[in-house]
Protein backbone atom coordinates (compact mmCIF):
# COMPACT_ATOMS: atom_id res chain seq x y z
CA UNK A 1 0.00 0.00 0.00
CA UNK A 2 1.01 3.69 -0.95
CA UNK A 3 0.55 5.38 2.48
CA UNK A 4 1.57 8.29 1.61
CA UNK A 5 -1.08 8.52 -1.33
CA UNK A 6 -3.95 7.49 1.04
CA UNK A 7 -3.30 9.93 3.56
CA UNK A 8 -2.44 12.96 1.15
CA UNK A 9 -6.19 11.89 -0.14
CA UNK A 10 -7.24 12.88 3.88
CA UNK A 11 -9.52 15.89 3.60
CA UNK A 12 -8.13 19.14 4.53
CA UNK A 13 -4.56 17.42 4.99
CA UNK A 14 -1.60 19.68 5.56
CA UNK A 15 2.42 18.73 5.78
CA UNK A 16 3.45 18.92 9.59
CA UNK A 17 6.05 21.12 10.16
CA UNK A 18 9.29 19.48 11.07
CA UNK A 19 9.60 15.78 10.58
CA UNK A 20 9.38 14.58 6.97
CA UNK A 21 6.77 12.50 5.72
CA UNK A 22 4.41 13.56 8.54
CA UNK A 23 0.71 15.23 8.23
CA UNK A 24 -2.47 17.13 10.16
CA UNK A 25 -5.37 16.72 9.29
CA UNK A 26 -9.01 17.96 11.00
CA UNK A 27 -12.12 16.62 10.01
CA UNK A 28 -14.24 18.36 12.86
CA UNK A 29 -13.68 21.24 15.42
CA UNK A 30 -11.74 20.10 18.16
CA UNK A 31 -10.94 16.72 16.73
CA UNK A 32 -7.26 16.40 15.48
CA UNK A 33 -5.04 13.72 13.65
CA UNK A 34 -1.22 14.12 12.83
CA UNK A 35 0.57 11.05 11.15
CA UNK A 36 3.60 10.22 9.89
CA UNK A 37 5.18 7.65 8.44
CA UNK A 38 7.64 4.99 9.95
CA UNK A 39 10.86 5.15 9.13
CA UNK A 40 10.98 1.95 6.79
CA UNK A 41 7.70 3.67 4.97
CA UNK A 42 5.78 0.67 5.53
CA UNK A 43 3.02 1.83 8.57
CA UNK A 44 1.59 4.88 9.23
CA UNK A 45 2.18 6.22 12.80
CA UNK A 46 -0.90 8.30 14.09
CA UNK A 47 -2.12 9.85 16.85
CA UNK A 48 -5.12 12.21 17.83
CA UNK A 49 -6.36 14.25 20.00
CA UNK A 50 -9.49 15.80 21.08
CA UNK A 51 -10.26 19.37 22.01
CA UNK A 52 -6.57 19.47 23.43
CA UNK A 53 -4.06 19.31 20.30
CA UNK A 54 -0.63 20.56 21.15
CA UNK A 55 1.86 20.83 17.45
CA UNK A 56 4.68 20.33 19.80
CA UNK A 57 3.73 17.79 22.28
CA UNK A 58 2.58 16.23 18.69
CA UNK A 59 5.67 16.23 16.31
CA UNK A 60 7.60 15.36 19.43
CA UNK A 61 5.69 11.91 19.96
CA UNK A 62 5.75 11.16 16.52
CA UNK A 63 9.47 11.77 16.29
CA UNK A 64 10.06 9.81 19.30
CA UNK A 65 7.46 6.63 18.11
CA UNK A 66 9.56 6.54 14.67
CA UNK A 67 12.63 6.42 15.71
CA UNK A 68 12.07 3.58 19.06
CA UNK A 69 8.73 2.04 17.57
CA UNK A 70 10.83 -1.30 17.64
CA UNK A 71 11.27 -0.96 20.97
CA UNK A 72 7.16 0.29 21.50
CA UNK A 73 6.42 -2.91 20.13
CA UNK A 74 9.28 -5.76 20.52
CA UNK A 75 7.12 -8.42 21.92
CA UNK A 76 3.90 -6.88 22.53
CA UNK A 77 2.72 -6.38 19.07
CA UNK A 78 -1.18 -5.17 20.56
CA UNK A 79 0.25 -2.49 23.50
CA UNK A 80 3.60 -1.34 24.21
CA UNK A 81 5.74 1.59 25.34
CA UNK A 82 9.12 3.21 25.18
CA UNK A 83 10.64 5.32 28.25
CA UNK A 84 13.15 8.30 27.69
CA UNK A 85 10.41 10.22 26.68
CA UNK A 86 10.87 13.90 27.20
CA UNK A 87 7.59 16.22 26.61
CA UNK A 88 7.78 19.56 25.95
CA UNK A 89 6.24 22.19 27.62
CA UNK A 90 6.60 21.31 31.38
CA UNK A 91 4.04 18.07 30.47
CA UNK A 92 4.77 15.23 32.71
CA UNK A 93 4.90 12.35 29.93
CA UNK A 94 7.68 10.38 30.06
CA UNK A 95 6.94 7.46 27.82
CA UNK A 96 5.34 7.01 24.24
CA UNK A 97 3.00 4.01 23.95
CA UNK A 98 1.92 1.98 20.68
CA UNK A 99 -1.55 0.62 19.84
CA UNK A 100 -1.81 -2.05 17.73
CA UNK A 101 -4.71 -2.55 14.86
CA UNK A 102 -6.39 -5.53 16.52
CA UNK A 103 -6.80 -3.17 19.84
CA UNK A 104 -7.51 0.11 18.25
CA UNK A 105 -9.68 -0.59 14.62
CA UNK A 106 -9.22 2.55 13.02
CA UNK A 107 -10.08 2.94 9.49
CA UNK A 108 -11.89 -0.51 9.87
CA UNK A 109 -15.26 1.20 8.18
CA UNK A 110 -14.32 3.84 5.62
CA UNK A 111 -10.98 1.88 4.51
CA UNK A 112 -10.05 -1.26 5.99
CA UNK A 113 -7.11 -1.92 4.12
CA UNK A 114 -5.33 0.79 5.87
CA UNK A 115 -6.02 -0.78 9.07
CA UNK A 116 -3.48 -3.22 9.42
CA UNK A 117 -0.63 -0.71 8.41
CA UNK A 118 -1.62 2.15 11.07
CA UNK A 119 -0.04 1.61 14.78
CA UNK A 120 -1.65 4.77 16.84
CA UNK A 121 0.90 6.47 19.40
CA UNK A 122 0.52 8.64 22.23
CA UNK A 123 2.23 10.22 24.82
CA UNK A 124 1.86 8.57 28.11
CA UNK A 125 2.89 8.05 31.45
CA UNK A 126 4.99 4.75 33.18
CA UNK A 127 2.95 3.84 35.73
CA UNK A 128 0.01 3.17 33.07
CA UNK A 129 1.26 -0.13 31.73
CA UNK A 130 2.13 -3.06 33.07
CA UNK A 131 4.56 -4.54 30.15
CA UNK A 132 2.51 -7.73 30.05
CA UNK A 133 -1.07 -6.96 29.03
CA UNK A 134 -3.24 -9.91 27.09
CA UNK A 135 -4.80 -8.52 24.22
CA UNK A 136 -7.96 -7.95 25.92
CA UNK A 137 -6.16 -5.85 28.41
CA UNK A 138 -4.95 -4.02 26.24
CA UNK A 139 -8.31 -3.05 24.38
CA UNK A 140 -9.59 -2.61 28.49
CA UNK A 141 -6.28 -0.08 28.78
CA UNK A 142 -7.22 1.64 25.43
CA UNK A 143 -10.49 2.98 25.95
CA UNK A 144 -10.22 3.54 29.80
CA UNK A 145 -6.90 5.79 29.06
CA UNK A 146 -8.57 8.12 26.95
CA UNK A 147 -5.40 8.89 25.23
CA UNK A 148 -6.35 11.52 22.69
CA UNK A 149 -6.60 13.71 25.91
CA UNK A 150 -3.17 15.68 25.49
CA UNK A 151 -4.54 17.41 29.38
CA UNK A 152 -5.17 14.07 31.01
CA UNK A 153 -4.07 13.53 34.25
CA UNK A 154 -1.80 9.55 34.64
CA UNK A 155 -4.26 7.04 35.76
CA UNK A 156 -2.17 4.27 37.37
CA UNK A 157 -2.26 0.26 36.14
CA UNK A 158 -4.68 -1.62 38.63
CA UNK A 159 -6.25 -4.66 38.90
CA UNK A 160 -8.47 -5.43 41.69
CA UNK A 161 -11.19 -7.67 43.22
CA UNK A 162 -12.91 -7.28 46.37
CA UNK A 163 -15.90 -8.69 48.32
CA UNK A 164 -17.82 -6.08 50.92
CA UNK A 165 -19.84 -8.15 53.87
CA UNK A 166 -22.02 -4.35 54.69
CA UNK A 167 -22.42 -3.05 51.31
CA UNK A 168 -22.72 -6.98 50.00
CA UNK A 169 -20.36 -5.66 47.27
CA UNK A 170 -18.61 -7.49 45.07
CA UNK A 171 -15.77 -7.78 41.70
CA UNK A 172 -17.78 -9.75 39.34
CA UNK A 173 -14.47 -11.53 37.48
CA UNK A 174 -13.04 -13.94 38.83
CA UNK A 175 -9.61 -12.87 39.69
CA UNK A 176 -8.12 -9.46 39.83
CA UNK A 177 -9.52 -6.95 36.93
CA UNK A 178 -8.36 -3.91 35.82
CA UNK A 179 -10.49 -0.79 37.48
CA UNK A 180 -9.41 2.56 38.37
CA UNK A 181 -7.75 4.12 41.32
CA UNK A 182 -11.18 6.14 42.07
CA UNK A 183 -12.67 2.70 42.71
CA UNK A 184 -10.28 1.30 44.79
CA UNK A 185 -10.17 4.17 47.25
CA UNK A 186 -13.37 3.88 47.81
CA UNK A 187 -13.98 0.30 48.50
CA UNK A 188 -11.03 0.76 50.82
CA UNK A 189 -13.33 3.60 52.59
CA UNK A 190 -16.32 1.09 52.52
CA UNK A 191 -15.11 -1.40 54.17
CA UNK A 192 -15.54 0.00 57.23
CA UNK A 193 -17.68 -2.30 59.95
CA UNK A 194 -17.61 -5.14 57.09
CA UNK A 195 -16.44 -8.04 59.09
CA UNK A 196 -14.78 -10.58 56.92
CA UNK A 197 -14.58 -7.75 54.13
CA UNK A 198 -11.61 -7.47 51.86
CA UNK A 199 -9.80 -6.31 49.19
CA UNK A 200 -7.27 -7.30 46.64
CA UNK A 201 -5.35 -4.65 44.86
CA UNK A 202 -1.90 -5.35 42.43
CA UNK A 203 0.46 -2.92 40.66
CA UNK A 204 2.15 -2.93 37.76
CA UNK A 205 5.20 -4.54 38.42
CA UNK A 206 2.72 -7.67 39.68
CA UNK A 207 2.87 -6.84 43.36
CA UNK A 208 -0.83 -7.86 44.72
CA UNK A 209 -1.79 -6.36 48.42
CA UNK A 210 -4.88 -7.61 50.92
CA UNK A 211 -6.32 -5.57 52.99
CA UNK A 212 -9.08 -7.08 55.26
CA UNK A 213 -11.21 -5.52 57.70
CA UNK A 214 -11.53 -7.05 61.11
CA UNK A 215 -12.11 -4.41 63.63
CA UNK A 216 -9.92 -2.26 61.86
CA UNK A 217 -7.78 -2.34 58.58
CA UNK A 218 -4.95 -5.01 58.44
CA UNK A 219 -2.84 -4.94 55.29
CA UNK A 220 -0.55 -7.48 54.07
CA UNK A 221 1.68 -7.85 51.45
CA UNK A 222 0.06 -11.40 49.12
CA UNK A 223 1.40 -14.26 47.69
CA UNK A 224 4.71 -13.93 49.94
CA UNK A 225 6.50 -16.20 52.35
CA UNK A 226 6.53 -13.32 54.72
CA UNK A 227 3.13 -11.42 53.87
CA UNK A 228 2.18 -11.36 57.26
CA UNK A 229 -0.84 -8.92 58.25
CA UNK A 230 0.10 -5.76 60.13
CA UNK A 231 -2.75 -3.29 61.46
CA UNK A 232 -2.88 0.44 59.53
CA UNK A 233 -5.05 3.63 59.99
CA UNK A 234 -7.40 4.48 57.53
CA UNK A 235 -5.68 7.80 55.92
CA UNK A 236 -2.59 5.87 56.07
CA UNK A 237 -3.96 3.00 54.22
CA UNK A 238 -4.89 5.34 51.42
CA UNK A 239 -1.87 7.02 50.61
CA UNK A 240 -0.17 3.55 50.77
CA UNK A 241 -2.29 2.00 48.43
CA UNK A 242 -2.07 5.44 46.09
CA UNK A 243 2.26 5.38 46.36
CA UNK A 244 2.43 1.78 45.09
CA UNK A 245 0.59 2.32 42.48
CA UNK A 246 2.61 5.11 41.07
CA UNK A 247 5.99 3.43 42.10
């Protein structure tokens, strides 16, 4: 395929300044695309964004993604991500990350042939990923990210499940599933006076926490010789569970 036919056929495309073989294009107010290609010519690299476009922030991750998108993808083909990443503007970004076709489906209406070719990018933060995210993960990861917000605040890899003996809340999968922070904060809060209630939380390096009510929080560190329950104080519970997920 002639990428750089198809998308010079993008209405209202323009040449991005800077890189070579890169493009804008904006089919609506507020909604932005830049593109460019890889450096072998054989994908198109593309990002978006959505009532928050930045040129810089833009040409920067698209410079970055074509020169390490080996690295964005070396063994995870469907979601990866490359540190070193330095955004411009005071932005606290320091990684790119890579979105497969089978996770993201662009182009899969108006012209599925491109599909295949196109591996979206955008600028991200660390503690996002895990490095080891089934496909299905990934597509989870993908639409809870909202990554075409250039403004968005990080929002931390978690997986969690929980059971609540007051609220009678529970995870409905059967292990640990991916959730945001929000939630888990606040099931921590809930448990409260739920005898026998707990929760399950894990990072992204794989390091899983329980945290059981029984008169008051106990907290231990799971699936660990020494994991051995120690009492902790609500506030104090919080910000621990918030560090580890940003470690």
């Amino acid at each position: 395929m002639d990428i750089r036919a198809v998308v010079s056929g993008f209405r209202d495309v323009e040449p991005l300044p800077g890189p070579a073989d890169a493009w804008h294009w904006s089919p609506a107010p507020g909604i932005d695309f830049a593109g460019a290609l890889s450096a072998d010519g054989r994908r198109l690299l593309q990002l978006s964004a959505r009532n928050s476009y930045d040129q810089e922030l833009a040409v920067a991750t698209l410079e970055f993604a074509r020169e390490h998108e080996e690295d964005i993808f070396a063994g995870r083909p469907h979601l990866g991500t490359a540190g070193g990443f330095a955004a411009p503007g005071g932005r606290r970004f320091d990684v790119v990350a890579g979105v497969g076709p089978q996770v993201h489906g662009f182009y899969r209406v108006e012209n599925p042939d491109l599909t295949p070719h196109v591996r979206l990018t955008f600028p991200a933060h660390s503690c996002e990923f895990s490095g080891d995210e089934t496909l299905e993960e990934a597509v989870s990861r993908y639409r809870m990210l909202k990554m075409n917000n250039f403004d968005r605040e990080p929002l931390p890899f978690l997986k969690m499940r929980y059971t609540n003996t007051r609220t009678r809340g529970r995870s409905g999968n059967p292990g640990r599933g991916l959730t945001e922070p929000k939630r888990l904060l606040e099931e921590l809060r809930l448990m409260e006076g739920g005898e026998g209630s707990f929760v399950e939380f894990e990072n992204r390096h794989g390091k899983v926490w329980r945290v059981e009510w029984h008169g008051a929080w106990f907290i231990a560190e799971w699936e660990t010789p020494d994991g051995r329950p120690r009492e902790i104080e609500g506030d104090d519970l919080l910000l621990f569970a918030q560090s580890r997920l940003t470690e």
